[in-house]
Protein backbone atom coordinates (compact mmCIF):
# COMPACT_ATOMS: atom_id res chain seq x y z
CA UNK A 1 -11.71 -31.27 4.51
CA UNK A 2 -9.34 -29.73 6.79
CA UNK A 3 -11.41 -30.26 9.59
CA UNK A 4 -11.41 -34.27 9.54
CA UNK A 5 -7.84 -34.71 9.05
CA UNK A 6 -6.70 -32.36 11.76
CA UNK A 7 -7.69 -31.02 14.93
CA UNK A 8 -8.05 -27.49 14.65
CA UNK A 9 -7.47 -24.96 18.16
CA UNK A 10 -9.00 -21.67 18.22
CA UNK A 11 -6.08 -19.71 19.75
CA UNK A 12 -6.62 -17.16 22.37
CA UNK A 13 -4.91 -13.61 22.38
CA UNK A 14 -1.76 -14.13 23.31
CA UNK A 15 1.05 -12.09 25.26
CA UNK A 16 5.16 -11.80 24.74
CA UNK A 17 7.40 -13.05 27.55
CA UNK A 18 7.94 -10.46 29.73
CA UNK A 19 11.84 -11.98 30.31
CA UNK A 20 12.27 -11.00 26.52
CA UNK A 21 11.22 -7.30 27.18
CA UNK A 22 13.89 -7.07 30.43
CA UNK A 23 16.40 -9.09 28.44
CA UNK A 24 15.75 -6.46 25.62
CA UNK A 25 15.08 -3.50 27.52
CA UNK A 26 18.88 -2.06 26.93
CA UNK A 27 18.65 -2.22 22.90
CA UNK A 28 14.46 -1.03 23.37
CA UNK A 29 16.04 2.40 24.78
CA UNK A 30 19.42 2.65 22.54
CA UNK A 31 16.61 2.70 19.97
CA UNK A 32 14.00 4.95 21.29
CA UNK A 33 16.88 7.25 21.76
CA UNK A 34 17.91 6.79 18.04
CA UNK A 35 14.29 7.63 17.33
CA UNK A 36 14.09 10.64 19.59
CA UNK A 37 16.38 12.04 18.39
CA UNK A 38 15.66 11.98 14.33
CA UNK A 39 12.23 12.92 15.05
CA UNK A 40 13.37 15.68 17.67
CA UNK A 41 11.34 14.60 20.13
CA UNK A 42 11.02 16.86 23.32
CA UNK A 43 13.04 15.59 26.21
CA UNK A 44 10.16 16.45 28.55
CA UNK A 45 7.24 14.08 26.43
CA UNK A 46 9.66 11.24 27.74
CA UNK A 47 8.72 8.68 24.66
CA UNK A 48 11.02 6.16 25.65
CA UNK A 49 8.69 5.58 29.21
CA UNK A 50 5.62 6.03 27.01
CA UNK A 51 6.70 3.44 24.67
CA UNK A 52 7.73 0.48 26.65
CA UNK A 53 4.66 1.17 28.56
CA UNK A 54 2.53 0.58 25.70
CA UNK A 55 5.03 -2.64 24.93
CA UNK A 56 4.01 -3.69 28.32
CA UNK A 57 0.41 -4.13 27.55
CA UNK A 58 1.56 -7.22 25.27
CA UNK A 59 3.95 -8.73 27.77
CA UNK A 60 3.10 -11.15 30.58
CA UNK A 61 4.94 -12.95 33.14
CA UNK A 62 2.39 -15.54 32.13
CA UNK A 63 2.30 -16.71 28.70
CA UNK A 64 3.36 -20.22 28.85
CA UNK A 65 2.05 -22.04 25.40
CA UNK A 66 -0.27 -25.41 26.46
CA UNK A 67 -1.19 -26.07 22.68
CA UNK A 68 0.83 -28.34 20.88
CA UNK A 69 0.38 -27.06 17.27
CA UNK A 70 1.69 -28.11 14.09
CA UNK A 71 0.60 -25.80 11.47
CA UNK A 72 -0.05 -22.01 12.34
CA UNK A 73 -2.63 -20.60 9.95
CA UNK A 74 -2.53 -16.67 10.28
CA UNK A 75 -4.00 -13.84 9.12
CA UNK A 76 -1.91 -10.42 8.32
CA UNK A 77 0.80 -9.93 10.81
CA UNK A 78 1.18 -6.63 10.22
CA UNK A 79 -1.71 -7.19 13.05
CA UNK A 80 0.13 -7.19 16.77
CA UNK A 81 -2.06 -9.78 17.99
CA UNK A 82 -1.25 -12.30 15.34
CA UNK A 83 2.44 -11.38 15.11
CA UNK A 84 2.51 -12.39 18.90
CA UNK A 85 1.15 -15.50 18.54
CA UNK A 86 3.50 -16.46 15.52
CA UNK A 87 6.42 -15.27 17.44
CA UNK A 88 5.41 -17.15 20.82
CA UNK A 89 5.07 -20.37 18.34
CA UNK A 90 8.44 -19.95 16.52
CA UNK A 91 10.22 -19.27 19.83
CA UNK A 92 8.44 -22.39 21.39
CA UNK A 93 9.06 -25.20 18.66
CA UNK A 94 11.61 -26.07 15.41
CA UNK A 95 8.78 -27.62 14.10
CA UNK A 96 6.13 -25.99 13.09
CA UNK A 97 5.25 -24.29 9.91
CA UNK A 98 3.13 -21.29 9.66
CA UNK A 99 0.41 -20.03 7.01
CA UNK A 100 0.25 -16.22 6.72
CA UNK A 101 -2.90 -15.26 4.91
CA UNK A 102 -2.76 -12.28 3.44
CA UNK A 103 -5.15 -8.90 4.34
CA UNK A 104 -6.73 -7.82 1.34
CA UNK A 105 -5.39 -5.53 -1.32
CA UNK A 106 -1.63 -6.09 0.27
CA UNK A 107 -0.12 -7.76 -2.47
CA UNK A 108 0.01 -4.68 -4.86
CA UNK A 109 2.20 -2.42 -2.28
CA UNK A 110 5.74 -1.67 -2.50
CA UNK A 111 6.59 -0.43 1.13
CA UNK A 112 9.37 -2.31 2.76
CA UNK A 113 8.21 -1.74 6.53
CA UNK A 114 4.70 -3.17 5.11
CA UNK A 115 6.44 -6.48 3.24
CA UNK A 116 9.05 -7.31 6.21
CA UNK A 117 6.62 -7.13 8.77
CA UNK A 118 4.12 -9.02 6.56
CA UNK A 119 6.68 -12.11 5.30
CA UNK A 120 8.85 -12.34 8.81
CA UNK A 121 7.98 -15.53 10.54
CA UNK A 122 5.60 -17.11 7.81
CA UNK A 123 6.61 -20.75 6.44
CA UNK A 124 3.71 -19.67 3.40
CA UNK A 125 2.36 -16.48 2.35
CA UNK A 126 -0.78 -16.58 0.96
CA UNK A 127 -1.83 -14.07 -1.24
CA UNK A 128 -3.97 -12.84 -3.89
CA UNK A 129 -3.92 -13.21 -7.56
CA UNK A 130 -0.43 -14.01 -9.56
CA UNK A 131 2.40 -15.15 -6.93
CA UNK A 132 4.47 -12.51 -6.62
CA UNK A 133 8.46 -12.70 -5.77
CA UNK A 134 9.63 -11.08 -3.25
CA UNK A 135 12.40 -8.45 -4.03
CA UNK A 136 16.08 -10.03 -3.28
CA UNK A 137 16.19 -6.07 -1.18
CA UNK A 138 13.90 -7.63 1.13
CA UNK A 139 14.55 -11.38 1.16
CA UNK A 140 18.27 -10.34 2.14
CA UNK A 141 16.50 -8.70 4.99
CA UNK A 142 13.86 -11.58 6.33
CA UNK A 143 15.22 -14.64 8.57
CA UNK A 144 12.39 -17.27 7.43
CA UNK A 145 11.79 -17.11 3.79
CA UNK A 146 8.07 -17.80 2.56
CA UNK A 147 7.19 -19.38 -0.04
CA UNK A 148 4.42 -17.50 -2.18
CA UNK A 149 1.15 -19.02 -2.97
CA UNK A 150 -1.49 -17.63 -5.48
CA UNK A 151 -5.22 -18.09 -5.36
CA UNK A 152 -8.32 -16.37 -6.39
CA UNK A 153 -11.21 -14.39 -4.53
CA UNK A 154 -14.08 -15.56 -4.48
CA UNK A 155 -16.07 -12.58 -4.25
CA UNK A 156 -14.13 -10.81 -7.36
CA UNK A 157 -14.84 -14.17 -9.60
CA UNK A 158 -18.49 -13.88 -8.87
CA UNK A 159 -19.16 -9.81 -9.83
CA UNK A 160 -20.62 -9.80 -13.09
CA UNK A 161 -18.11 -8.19 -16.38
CA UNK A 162 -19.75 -7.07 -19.44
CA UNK A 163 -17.83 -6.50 -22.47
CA UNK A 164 -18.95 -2.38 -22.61
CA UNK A 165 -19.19 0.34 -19.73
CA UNK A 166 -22.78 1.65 -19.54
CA UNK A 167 -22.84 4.68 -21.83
CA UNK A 168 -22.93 7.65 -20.00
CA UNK A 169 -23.21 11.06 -21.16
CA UNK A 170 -25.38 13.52 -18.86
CA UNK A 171 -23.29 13.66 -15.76
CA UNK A 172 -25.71 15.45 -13.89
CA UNK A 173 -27.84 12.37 -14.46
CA UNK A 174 -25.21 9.87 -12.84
CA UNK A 175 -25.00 8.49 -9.52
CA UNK A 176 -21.89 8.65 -7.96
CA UNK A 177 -20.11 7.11 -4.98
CA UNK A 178 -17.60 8.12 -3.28
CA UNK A 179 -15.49 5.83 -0.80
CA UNK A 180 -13.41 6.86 1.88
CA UNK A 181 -10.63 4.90 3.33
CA UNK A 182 -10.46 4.47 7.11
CA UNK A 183 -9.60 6.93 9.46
CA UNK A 184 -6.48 5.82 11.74
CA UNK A 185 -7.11 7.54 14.65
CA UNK A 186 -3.54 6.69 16.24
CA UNK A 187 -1.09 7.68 13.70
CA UNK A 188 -0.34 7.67 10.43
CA UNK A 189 1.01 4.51 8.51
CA UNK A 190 0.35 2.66 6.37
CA UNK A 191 -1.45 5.97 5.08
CA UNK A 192 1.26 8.62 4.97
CA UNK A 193 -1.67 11.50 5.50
CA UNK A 194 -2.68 12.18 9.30
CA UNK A 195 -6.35 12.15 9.75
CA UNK A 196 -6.03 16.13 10.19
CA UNK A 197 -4.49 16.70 6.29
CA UNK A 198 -7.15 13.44 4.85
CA UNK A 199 -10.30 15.50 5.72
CA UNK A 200 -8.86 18.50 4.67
CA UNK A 201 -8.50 16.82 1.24
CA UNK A 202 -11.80 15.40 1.95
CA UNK A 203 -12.94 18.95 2.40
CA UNK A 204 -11.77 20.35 -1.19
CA UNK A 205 -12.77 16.82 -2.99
CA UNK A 206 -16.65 17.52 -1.41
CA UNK A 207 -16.16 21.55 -2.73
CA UNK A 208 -15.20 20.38 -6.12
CA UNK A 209 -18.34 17.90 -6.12
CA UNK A 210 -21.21 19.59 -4.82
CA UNK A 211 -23.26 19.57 -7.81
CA UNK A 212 -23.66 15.89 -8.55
CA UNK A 213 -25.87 13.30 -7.00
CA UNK A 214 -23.14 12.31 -4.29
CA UNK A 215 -23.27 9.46 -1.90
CA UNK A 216 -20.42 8.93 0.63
CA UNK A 217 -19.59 5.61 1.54
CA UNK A 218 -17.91 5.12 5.52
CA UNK A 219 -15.37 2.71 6.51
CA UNK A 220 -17.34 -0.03 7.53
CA UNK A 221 -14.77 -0.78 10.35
CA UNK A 222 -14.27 3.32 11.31
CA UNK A 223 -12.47 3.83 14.57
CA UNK A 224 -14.28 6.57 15.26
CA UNK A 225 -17.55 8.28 14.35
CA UNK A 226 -15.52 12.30 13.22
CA UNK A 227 -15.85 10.77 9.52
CA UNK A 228 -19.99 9.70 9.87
CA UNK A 229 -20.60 13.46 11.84
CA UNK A 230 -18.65 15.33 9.11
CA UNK A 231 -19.76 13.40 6.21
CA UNK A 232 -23.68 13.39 7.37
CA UNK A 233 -23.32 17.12 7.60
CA UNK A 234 -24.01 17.81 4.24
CA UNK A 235 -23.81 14.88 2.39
CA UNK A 236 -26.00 10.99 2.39
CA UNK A 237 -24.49 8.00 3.40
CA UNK A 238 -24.51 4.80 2.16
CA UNK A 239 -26.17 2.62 4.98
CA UNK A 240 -24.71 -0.53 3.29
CA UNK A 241 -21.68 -1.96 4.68
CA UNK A 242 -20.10 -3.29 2.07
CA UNK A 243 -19.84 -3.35 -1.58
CA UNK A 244 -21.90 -6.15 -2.75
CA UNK A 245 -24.17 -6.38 -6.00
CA UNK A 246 -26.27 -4.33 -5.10
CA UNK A 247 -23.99 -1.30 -4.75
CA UNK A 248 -22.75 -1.84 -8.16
CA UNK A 249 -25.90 -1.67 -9.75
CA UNK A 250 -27.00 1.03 -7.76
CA UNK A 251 -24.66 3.80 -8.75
CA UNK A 252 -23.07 5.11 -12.04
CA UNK A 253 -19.57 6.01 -11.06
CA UNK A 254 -17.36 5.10 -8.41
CA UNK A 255 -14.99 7.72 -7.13
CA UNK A 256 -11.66 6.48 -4.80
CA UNK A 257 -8.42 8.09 -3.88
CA UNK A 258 -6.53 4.78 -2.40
CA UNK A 259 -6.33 1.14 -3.34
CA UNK A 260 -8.73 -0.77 -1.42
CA UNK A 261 -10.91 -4.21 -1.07
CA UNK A 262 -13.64 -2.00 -2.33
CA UNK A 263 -11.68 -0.91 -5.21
CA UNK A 264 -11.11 -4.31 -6.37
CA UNK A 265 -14.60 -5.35 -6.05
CA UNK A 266 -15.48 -2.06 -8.74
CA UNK A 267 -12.18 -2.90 -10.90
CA UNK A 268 -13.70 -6.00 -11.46
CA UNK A 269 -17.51 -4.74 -12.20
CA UNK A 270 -18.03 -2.16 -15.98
CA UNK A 271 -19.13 0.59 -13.90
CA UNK A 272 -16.59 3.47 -14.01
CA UNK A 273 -14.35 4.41 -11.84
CA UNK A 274 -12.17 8.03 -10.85
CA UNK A 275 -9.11 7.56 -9.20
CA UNK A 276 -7.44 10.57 -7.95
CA UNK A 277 -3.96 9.66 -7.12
CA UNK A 278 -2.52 11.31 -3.45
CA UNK A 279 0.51 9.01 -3.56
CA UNK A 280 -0.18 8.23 -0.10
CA UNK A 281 1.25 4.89 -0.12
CA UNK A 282 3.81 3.51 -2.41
CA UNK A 283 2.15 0.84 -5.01
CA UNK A 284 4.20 -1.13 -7.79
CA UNK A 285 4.64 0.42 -10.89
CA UNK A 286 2.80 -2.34 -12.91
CA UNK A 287 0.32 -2.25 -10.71
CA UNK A 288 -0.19 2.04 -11.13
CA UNK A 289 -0.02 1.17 -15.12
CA UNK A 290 -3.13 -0.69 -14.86
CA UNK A 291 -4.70 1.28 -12.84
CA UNK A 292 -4.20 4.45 -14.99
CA UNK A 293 -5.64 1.72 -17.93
CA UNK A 294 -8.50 0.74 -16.03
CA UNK A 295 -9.51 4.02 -14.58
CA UNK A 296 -10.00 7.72 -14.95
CA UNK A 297 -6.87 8.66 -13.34
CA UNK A 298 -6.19 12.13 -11.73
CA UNK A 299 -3.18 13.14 -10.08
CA UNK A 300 -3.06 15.30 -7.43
CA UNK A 301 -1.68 18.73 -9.63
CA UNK A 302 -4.32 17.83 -12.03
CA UNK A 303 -7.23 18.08 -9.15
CA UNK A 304 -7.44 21.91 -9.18
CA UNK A 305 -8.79 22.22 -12.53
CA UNK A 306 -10.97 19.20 -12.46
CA UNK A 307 -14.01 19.52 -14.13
CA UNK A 308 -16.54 16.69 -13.73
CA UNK A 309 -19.32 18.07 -16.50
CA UNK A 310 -15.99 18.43 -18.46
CA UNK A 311 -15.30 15.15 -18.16
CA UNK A 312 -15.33 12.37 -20.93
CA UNK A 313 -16.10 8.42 -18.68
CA UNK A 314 -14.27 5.38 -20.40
CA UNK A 315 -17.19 3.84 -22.56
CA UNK A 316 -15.33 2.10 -25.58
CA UNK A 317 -14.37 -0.79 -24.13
CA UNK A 318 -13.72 -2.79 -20.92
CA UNK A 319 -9.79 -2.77 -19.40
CA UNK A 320 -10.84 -3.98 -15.99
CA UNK A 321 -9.36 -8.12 -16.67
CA UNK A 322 -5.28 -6.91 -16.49
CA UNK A 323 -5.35 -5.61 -13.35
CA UNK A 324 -7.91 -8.07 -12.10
CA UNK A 325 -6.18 -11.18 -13.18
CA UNK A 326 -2.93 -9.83 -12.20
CA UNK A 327 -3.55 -8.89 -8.64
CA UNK A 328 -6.71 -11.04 -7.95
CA UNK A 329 -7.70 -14.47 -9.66
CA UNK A 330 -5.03 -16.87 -10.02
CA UNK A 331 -6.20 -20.36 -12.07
CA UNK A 332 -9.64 -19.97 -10.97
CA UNK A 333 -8.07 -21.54 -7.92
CA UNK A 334 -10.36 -20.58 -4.58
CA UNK A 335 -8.07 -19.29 -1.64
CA UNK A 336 -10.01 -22.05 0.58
CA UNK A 337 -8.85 -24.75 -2.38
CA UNK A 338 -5.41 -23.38 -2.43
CA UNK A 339 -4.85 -23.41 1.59
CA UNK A 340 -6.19 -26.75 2.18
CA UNK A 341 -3.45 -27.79 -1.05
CA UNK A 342 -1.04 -26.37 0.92
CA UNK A 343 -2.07 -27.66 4.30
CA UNK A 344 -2.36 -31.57 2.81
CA UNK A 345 1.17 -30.68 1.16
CA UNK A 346 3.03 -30.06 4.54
CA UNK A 347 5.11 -32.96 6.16
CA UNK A 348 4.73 -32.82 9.97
């Protein structure tokens, strides 16, 4: 539909300016000083030459704009690459309006370097589930001010939601799952843990579980292969991907410690789920409610006594649809019917 009305252009990475790095260059190292200097940061590691280095890698002398665009439609810009190109676009016409579409599980956070990275230079910000507002803290904060739109996911409207959690009462019997989040490799945000400090966790969540019929499940867009070598050790894998149908039905109990796609997807299923809580990132406190309601929710002083034959699995009744329709169906509305509303809805 979209498609016949418009031309679409497939956008190529793009690069800053390199003018705007000299012209910025001044301010760049009053505030790698700044930073230097709260982090104490050795004089000799010389991080202000490290990092406009690495800002050099997305500057060009070269990065004149030849497409004449009139609607932007973006995914996350808390990705560089897409950030550029909305920035180049802004800076290069008055006009144009731009669609951010948002990554995932990113509507349930409450992390101010996440949101005003996320809303800066959007027209539209497409999310997820209910529209949220966003907090007058950050909106005081933003230059361009999007307007929220809700939608559903398709994939989460489709998984299957009986009434009753399978009965389960011989643990040793159960299959369980456990999913790891991605490994970051180059620092340590938006997780708060370094990779170092997540496996050790990793390390005391596989001594607590070793006699239960465990599966891991990898990243299925890992960085690195550490996780696959030290999970393989000792442990299976999953070899599928992603969490599809077939995942669901194939194991008992689903065990996370962050807020995921993946978690969704099992939020939305009756199979049960164990949460433990390491408070990496910050989530909204409606959000953690439901959680707590739809899972079986550990926090992290409660880990060291954890018993899983001990344990008693949610089987009276099914508290999955709050946090589902909340934070992931919106009027049965499809995010591909909601963006090409919005698109027909804009006045070039």
């Amino acid at each position: 539909m979209i498609f016949r009305k418009y031309k679409v252009v497939f956008l190529n990475d793009q690069k800053i300016d390199r003018k705007n790095l000299i012209s910025q260059k001044k301010n760049l190292l009053s505030l790698f000083k700044k930073i230097d200097g709260a982090l104490k940061i050795p004089k000799y590691l010389n991080s202000s030459k490290n990092l406009l280095n690495f800002i050099n890698l997305y500057t060009s002398h070269n990065s004149i704009i030849n497409d004449k665009i009139d609607i932007l439609i973006t995914g996350t810009l808390n990705n560089i690459t897409n950030r550029i190109i909305a920035f180049n676009f802004r800076n290069s016409s008055n006009n144009i309006k731009i669609i951010n579409i948002a990554h995932g599980n990113n509507w349930i956070w409450n992390e101010e370097f996440n949101e005003i990275s996320e809303y800066e230079y959007s027209d539209y910000f497409l999310s997820y589930g209910f529209p949220r507002k966003i907090s007058q803290k950050i909106n005081k904060k933003l230059l361009y001010k999007p307007k929220i739109i809700g939608s559903s996911c398709d994939e989460i409207s489709k998984i299957n939601q009986d009434k009753l959690f399978p009965k389960l009462s011989d643990t040793k019997k159960f299959k369980f799952l456990y999913v790891s989040r991605e490994y970051q490799i180059i620092g340590q945000l938006p997780h708060m843990f370094s990779d170092k400090v997540y496996n050790k966790w990793q390390k005391f969540l596989l001594n607590k579980l070793n006699d239960i019929d465990l599966t891991i499940k990898i990243h299925p867009k890992s960085k690195t292969t550490y996780d696959y070598t030290f999970f393989s050790n000792s442990n299976k894998i999953e070899s599928t991907s992603y969490i599809n149908d077939d995942i669901i039905k194939k194991y008992d109990v689903f065990i996370f410690d962050t807020i995921t796609s993946a978690f969704t997807k099992i939020a939305a299923s009756n199979k049960n789920i164990i949460f433990f809580n390491l408070k990496e990132r910050k989530c909204l406190d409606n959000a953690t409610k439901l959680i707590k309601k739809r899972t079986n929710f550990f926090e992290i002083n409660q880990l060291s006594s954890l018993n899983l034959s001990k344990l008693n699995l949610k089987n009276s009744k099914n508290l999955n649809k709050q946090f589902i329709k909340k934070y992931s169906l919106y009027k049965n509305i499809k995010r591909s019917v909601s963006l090409i509303k919005l698109v027909e809805s804009i006045k070039i």
